[in-house]
Protein backbone atom coordinates (compact mmCIF):
# COMPACT_ATOMS: atom_id res chain seq x y z
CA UNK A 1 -117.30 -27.49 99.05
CA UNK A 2 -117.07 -30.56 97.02
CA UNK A 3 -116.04 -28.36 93.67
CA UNK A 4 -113.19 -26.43 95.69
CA UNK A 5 -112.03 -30.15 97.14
CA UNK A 6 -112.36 -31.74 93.45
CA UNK A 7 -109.94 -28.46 92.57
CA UNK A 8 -107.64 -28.60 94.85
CA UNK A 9 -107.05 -32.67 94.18
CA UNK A 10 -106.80 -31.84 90.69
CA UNK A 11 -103.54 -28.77 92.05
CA UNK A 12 -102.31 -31.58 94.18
CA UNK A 13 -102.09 -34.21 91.54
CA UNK A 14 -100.40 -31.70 89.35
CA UNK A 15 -97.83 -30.64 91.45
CA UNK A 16 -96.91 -34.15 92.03
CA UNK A 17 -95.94 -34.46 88.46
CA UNK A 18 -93.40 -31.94 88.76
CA UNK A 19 -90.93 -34.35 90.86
CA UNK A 20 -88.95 -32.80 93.87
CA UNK A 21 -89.54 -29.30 92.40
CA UNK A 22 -93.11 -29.65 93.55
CA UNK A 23 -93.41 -27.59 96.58
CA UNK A 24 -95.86 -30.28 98.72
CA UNK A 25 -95.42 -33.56 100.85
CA UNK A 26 -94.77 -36.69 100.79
CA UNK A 27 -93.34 -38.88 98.55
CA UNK A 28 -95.08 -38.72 95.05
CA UNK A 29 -95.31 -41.74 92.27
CA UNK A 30 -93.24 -41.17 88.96
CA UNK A 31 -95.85 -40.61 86.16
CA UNK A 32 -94.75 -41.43 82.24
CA UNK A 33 -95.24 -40.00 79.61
CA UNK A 34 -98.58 -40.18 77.80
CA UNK A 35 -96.92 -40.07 74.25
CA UNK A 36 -94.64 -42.95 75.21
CA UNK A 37 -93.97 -45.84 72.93
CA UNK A 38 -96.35 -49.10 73.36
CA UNK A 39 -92.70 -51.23 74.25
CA UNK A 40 -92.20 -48.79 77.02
CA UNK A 41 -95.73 -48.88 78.40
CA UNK A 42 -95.35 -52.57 79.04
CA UNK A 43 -92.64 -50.97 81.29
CA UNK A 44 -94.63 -48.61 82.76
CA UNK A 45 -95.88 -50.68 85.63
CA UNK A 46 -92.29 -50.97 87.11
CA UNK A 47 -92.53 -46.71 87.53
CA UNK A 48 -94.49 -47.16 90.65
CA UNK A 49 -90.72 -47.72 92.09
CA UNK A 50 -89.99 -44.71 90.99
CA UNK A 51 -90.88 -41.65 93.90
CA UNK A 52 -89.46 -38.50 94.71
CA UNK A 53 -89.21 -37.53 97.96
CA UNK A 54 -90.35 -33.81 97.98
CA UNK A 55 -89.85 -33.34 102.11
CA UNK A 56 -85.91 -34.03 101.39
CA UNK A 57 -84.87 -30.99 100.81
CA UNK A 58 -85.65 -27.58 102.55
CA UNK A 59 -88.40 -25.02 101.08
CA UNK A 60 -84.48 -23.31 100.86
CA UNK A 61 -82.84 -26.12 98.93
CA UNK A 62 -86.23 -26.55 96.84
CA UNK A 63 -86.20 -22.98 95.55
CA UNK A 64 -82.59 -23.39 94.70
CA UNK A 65 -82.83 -26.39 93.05
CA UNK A 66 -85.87 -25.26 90.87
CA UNK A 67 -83.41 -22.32 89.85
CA UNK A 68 -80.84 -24.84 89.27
CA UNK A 69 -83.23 -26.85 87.12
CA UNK A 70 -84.91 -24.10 85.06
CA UNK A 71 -81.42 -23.14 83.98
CA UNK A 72 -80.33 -26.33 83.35
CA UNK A 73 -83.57 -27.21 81.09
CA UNK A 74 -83.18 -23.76 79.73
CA UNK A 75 -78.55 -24.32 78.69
CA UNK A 76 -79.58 -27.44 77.43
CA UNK A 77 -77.89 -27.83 73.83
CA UNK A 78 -78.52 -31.56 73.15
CA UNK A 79 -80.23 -34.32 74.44
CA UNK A 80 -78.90 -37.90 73.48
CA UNK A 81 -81.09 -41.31 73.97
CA UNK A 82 -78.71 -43.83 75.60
CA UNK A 83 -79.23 -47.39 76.40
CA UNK A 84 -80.48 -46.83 80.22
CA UNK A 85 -81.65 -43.02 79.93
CA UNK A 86 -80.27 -39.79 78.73
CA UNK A 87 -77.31 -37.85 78.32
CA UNK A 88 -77.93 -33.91 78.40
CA UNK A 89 -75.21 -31.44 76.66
CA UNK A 90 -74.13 -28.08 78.44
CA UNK A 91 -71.64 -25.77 77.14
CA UNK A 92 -69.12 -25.00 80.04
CA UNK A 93 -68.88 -21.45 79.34
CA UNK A 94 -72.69 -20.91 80.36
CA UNK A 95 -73.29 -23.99 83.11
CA UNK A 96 -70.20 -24.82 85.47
CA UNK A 97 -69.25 -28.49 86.79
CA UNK A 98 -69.90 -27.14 90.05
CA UNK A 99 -73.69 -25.93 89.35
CA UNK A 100 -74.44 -29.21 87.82
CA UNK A 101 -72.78 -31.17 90.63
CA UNK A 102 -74.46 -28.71 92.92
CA UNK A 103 -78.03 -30.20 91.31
CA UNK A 104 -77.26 -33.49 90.92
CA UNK A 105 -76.61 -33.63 94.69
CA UNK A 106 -80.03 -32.43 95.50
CA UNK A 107 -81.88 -34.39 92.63
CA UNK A 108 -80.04 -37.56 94.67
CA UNK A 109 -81.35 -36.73 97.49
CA UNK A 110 -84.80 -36.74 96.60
CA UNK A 111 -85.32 -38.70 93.47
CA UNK A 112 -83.06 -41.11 94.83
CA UNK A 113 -83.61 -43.82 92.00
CA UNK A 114 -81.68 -42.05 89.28
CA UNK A 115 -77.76 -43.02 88.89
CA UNK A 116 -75.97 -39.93 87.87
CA UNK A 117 -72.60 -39.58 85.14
CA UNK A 118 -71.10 -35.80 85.16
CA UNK A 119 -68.16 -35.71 82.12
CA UNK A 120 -66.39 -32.92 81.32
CA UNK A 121 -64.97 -34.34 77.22
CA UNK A 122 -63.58 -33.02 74.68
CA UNK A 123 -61.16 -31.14 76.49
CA UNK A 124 -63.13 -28.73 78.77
CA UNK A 125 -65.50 -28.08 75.92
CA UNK A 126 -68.71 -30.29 76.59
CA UNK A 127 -70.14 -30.69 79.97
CA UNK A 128 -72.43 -33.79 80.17
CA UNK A 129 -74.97 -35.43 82.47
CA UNK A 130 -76.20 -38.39 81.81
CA UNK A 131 -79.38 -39.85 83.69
CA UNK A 132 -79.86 -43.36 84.28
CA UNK A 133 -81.70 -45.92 85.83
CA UNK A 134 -83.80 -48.89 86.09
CA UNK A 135 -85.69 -50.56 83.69
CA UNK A 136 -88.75 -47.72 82.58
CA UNK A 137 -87.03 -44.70 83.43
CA UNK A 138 -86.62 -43.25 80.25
CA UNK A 139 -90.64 -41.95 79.92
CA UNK A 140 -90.14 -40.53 83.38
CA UNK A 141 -86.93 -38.39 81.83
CA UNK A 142 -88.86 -37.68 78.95
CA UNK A 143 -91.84 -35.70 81.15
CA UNK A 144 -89.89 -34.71 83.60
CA UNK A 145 -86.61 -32.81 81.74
CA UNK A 146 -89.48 -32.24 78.80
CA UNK A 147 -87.46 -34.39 75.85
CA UNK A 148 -89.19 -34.28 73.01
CA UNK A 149 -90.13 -37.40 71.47
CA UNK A 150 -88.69 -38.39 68.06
């Protein structure tokens, strides 16, 4: 009994990881990266702020967001370090405005700390969305839109 308990923490704990795509309860704690640099792990203490709020969207909304967010992980052509977080790079022609709207809407609603920047630039060509936050949210970018470290 204790092994199948020790287990299922261990499922639990995992899924929490996985932000508002989790499918589970309750607001869950941001965790950073383990590869991030020693100046951002004297940040990491402020990530406790950081939760996602899995019961804010619908088992509905959650598997359409997850499809939202495997395709946007999946289109992703660039992703830029800024100043306060990240900028991602779509190409229009294979992610629309709307769809990224569409899951920046829901990502709001449950990871509520993140400020989001859509830009459509250089004339229709380059769709961008740029992540942001406070202080310590770039490691929590990094593992959770899987940004490679340079």
């Amino acid at each position: 009994m204790k092994a199948k308990f020790a287990t299922r923490s261990k499922q639990i704990a995992a899924a929490g990881a996985l932000c508002c795509l989790a499918i589970g309860a309750g607001p869950m704690p941001a965790q950073a990266s383990p590869t991030a640099a020693s100046s951002e792990k004297q940040t990491a203490a402020t990530q406790s702020t950081f939760y996602c709020n899995t019961k804010a969207l619908t088992p509905v909304e959650r598997a359409h967001h997850k499809q939202l967010t495997d395709k946007l992980l999946a289109l992703r052509k660039e992703a830029v370090e800024i100043e306060k977080g990240y900028e991602f790079q779509y190409s229009p022609s294979e992610l629309s405005l709307a769809e990224l709207a569409d899951w920046a809407v829901a990502e709001a609603k449950c990871c509520s700390f993140f400020d989001f920047h859509l830009d459509l630039e250089r004339q229709g060509t380059l769709l961008c969305l740029r992540l942001t936050g406070d202080q310590g949210i770039k490691p929590f970018i990094r593992s959770e839109f899987h940004v490679p470290t340079k």
